[in-house]
PDB file of N, CA and C in Angstrom:
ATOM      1  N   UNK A   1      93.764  48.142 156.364  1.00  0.00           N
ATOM      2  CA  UNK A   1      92.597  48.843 156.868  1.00  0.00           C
ATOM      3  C   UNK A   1      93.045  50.061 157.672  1.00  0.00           C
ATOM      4  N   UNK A   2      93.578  50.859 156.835  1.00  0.00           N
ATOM      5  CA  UNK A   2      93.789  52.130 157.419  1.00  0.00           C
ATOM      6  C   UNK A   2      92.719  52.976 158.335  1.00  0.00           C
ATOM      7  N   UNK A   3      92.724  53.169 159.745  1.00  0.00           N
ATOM      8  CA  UNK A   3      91.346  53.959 160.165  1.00  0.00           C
ATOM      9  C   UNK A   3      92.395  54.326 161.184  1.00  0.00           C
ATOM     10  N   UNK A   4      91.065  55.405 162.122  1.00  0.00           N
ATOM     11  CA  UNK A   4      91.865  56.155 163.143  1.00  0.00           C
ATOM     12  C   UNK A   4      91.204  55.434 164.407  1.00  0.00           C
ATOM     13  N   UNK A   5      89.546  54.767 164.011  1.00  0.00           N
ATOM     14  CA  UNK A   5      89.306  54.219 165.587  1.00  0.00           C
ATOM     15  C   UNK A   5      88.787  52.930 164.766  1.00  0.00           C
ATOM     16  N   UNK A   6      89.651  52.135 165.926  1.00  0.00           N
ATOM     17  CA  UNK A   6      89.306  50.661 166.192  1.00  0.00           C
ATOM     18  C   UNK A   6      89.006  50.097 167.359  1.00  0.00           C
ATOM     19  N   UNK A   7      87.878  49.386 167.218  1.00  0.00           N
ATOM     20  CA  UNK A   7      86.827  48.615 168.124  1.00  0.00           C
ATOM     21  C   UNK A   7      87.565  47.018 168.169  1.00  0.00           C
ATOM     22  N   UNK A   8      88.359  46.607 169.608  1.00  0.00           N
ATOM     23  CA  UNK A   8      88.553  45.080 169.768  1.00  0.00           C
ATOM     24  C   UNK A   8      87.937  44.989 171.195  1.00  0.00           C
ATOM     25  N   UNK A   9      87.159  43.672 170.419  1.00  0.00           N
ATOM     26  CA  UNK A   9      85.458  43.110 171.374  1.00  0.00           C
ATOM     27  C   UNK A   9      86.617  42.926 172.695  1.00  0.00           C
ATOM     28  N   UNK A  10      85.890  42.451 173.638  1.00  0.00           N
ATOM     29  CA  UNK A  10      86.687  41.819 174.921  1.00  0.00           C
ATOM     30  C   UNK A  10      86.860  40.568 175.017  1.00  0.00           C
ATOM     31  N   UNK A  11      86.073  40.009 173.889  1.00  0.00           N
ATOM     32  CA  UNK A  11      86.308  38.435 173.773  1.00  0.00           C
ATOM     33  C   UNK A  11      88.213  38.295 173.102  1.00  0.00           C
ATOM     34  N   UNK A  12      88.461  39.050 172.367  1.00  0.00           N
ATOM     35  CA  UNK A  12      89.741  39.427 172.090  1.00  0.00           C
ATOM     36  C   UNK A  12      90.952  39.843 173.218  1.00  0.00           C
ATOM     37  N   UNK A  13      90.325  40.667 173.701  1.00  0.00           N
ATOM     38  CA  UNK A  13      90.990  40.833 174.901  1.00  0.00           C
ATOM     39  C   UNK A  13      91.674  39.960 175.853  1.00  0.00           C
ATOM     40  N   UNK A  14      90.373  39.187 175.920  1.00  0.00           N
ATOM     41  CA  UNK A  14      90.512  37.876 177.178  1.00  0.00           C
ATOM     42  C   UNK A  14      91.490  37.013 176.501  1.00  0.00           C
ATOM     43  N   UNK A  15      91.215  36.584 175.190  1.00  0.00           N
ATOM     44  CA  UNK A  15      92.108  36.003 174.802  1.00  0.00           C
ATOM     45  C   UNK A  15      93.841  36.149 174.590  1.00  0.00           C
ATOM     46  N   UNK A  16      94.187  37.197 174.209  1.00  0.00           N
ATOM     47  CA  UNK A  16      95.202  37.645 174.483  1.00  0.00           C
ATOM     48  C   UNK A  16      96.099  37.600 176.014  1.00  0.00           C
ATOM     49  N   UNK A  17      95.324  37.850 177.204  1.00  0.00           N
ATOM     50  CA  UNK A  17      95.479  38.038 177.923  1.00  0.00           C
ATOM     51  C   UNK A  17      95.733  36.565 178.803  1.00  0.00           C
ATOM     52  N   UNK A  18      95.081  35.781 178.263  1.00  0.00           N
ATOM     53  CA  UNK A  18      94.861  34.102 179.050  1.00  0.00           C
ATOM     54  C   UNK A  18      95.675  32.790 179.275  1.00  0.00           C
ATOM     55  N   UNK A  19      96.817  33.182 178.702  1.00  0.00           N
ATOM     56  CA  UNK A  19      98.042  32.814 179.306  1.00  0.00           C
ATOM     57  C   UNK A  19      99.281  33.834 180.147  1.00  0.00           C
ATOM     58  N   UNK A  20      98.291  34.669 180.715  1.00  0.00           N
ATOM     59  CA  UNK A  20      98.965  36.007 181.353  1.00  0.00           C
ATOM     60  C   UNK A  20      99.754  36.933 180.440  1.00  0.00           C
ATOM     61  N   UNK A  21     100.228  37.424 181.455  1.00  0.00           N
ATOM     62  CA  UNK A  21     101.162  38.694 180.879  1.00  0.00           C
ATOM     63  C   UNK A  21     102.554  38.388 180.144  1.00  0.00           C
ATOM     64  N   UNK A  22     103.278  37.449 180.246  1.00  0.00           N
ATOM     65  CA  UNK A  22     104.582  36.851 179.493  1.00  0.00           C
ATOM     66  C   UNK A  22     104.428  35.637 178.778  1.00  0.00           C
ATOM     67  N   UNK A  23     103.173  34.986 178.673  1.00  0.00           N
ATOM     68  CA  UNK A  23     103.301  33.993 177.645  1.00  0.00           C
ATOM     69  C   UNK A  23     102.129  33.877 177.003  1.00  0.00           C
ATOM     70  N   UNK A  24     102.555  35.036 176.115  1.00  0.00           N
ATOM     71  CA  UNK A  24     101.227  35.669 175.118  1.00  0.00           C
ATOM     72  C   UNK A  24     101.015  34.719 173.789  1.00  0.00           C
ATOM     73  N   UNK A  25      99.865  34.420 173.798  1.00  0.00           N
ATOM     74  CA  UNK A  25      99.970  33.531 172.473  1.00  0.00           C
ATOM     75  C   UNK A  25     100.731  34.020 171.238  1.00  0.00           C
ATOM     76  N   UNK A  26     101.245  32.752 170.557  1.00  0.00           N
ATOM     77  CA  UNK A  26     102.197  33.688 169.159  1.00  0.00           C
ATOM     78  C   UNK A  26     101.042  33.695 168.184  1.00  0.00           C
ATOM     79  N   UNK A  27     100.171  33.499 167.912  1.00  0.00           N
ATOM     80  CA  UNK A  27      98.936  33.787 167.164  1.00  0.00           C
ATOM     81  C   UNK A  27      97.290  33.643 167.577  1.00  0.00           C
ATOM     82  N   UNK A  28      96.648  34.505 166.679  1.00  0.00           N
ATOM     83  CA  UNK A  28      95.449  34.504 167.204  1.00  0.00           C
ATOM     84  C   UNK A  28      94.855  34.816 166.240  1.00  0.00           C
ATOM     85  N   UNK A  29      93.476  33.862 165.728  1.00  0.00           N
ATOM     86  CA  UNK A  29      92.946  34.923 164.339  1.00  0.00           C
ATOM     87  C   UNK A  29      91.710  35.133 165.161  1.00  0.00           C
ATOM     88  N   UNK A  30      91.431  36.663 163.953  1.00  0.00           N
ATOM     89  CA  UNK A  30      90.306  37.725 164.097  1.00  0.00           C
ATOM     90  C   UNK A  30      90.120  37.682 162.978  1.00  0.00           C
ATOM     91  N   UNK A  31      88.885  38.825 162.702  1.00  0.00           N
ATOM     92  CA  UNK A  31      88.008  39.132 161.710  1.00  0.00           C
ATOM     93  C   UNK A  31      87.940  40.564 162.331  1.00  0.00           C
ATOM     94  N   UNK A  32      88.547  41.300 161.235  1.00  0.00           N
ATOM     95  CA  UNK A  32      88.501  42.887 161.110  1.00  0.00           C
ATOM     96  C   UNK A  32      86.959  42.982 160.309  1.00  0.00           C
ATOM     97  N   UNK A  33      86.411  43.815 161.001  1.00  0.00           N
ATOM     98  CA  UNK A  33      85.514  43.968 159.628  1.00  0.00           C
ATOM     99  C   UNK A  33      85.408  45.617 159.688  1.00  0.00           C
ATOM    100  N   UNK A  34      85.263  46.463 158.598  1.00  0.00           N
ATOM    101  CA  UNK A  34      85.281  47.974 158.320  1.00  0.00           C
ATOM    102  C   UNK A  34      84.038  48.645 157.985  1.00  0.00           C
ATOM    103  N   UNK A  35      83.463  49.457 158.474  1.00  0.00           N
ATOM    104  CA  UNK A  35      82.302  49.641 158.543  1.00  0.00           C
ATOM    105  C   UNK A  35      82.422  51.081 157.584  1.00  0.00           C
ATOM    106  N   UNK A  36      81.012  51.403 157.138  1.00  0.00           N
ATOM    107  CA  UNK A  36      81.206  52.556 155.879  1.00  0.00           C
ATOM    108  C   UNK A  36      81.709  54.235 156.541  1.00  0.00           C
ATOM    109  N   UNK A  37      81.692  54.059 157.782  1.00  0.00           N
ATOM    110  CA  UNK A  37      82.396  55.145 158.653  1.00  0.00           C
ATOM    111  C   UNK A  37      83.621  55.397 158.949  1.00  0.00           C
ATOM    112  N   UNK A  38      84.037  53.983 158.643  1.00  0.00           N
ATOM    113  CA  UNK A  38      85.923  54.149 159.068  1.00  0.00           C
ATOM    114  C   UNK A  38      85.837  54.154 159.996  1.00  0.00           C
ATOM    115  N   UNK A  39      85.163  53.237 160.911  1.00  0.00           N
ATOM    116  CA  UNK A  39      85.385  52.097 162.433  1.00  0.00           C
ATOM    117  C   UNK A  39      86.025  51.142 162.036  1.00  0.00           C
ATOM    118  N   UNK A  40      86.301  50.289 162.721  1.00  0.00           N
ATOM    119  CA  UNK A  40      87.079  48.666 161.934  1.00  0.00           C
ATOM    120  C   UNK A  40      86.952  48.110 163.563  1.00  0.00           C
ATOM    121  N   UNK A  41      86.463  46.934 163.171  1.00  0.00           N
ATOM    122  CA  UNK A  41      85.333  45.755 164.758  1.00  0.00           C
ATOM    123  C   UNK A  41      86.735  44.825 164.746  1.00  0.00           C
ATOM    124  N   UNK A  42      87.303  44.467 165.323  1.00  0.00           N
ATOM    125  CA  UNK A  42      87.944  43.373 165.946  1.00  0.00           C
ATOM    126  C   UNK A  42      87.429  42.041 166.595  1.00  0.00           C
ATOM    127  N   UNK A  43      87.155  41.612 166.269  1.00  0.00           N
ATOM    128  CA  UNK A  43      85.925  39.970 166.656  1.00  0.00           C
ATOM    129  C   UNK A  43      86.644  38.782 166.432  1.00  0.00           C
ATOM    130  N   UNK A  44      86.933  38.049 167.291  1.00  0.00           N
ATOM    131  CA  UNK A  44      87.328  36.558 167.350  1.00  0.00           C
ATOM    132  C   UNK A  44      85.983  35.748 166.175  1.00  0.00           C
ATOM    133  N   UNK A  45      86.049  35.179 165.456  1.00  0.00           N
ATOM    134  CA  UNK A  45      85.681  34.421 164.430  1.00  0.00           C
ATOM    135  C   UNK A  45      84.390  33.844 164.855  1.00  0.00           C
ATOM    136  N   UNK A  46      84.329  33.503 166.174  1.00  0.00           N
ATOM    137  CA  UNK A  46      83.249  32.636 166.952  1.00  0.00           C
ATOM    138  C   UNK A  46      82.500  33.478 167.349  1.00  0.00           C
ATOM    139  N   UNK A  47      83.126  34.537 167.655  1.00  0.00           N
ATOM    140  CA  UNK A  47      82.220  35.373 168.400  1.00  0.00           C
ATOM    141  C   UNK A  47      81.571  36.702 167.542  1.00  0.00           C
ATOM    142  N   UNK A  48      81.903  36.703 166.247  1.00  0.00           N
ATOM    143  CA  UNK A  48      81.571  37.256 165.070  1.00  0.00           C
ATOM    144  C   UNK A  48      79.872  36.744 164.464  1.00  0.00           C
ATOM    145  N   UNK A  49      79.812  35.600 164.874  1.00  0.00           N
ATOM    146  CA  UNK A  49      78.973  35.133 164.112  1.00  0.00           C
ATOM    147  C   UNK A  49      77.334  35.516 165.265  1.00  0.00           C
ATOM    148  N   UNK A  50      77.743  35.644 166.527  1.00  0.00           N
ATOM    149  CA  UNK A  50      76.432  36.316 167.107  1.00  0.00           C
ATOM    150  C   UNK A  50      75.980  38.069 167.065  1.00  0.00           C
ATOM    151  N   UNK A  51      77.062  38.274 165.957  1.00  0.00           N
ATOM    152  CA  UNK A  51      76.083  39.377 165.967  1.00  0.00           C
ATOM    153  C   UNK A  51      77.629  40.783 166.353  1.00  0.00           C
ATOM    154  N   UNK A  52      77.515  41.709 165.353  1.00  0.00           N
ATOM    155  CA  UNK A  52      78.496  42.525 165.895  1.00  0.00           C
ATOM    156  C   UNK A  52      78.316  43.167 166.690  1.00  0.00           C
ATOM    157  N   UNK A  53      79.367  43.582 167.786  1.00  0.00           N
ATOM    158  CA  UNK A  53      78.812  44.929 168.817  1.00  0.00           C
ATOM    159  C   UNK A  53      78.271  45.967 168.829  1.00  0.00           C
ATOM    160  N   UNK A  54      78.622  46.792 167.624  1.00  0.00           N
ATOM    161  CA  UNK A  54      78.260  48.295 166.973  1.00  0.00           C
ATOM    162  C   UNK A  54      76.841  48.123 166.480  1.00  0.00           C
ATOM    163  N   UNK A  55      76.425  46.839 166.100  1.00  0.00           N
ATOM    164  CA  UNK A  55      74.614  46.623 165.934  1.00  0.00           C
ATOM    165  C   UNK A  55      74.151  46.492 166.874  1.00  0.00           C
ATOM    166  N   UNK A  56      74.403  46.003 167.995  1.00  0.00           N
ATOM    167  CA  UNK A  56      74.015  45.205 169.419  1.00  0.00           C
ATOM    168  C   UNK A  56      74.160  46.759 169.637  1.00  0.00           C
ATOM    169  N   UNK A  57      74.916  47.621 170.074  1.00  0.00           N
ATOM    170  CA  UNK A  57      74.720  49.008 170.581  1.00  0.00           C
ATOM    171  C   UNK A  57      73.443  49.473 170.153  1.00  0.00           C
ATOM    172  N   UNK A  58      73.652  49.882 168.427  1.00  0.00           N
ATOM    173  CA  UNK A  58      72.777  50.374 167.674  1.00  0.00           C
ATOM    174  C   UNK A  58      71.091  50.097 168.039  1.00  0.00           C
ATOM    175  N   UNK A  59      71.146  48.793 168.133  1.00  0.00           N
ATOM    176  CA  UNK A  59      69.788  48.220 168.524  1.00  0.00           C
ATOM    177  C   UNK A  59      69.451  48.590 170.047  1.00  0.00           C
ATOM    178  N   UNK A  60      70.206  48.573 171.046  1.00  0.00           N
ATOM    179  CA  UNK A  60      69.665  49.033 172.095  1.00  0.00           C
ATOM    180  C   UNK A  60      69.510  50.529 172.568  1.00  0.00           C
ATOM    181  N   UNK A  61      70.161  51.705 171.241  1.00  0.00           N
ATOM    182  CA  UNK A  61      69.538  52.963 171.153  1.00  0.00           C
ATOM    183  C   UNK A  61      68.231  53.098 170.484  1.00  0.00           C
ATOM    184  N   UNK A  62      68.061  52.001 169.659  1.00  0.00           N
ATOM    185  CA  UNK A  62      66.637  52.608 168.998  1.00  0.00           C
ATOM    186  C   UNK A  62      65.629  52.148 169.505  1.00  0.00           C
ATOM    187  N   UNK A  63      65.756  50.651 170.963  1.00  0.00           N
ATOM    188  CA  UNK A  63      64.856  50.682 171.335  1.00  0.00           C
ATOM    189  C   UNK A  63      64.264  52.196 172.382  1.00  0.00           C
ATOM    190  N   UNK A  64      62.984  51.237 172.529  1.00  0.00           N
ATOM    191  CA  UNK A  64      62.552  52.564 173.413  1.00  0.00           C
ATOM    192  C   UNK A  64      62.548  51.986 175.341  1.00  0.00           C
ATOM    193  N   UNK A  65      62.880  53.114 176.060  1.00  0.00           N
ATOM    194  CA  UNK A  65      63.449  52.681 177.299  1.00  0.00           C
ATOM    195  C   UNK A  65      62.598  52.304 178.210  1.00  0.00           C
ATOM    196  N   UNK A  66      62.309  50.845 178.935  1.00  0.00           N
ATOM    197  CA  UNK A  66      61.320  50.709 179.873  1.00  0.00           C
ATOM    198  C   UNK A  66      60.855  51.160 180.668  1.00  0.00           C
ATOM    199  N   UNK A  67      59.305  51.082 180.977  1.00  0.00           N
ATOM    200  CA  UNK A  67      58.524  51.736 181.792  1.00  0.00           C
ATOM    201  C   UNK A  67      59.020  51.307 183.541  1.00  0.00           C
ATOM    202  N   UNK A  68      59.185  52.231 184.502  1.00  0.00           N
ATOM    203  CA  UNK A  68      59.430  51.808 186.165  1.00  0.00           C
ATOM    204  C   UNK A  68      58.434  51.753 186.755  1.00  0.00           C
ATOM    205  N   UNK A  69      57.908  50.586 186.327  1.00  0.00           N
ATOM    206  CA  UNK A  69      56.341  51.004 187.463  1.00  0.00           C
ATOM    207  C   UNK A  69      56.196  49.986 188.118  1.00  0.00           C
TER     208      UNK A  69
END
């Protein structure tokens, strides 16, 4: 999956990170998925299935922004 920008969720992050800084897990699966733009989503498997981030964005630009009253 050749691209120039890649998106890894923070659920990825954390994981990587959760046996600290020197005893990094020796594996971890993800789910790349490539979008028709040449983004590519980084998503832990579990956390794939609620929904990708780049829609979850998407959807909260097209709503319309609440009233302050």
């Amino acid at each position: 999956m050749k691209s120039e920008d890649i998106w890894i969720d923070s659920t990825v992050n954390e994981s990587l990170w959760s046996k600290g800084k020197f005893n990094i897990p020796s594996r971890i699966r993800v789910r790349a998925t490539r979008f028709s733009d040449g983004v590519v989503e980084v998503t832990l498997p579990e956390a794939a299935a609620a929904g990708s981030v780049r829609e979850q964005l998407a959807e909260r630009r097209e709503r319309p922004p609440r009233s302050r009253s």
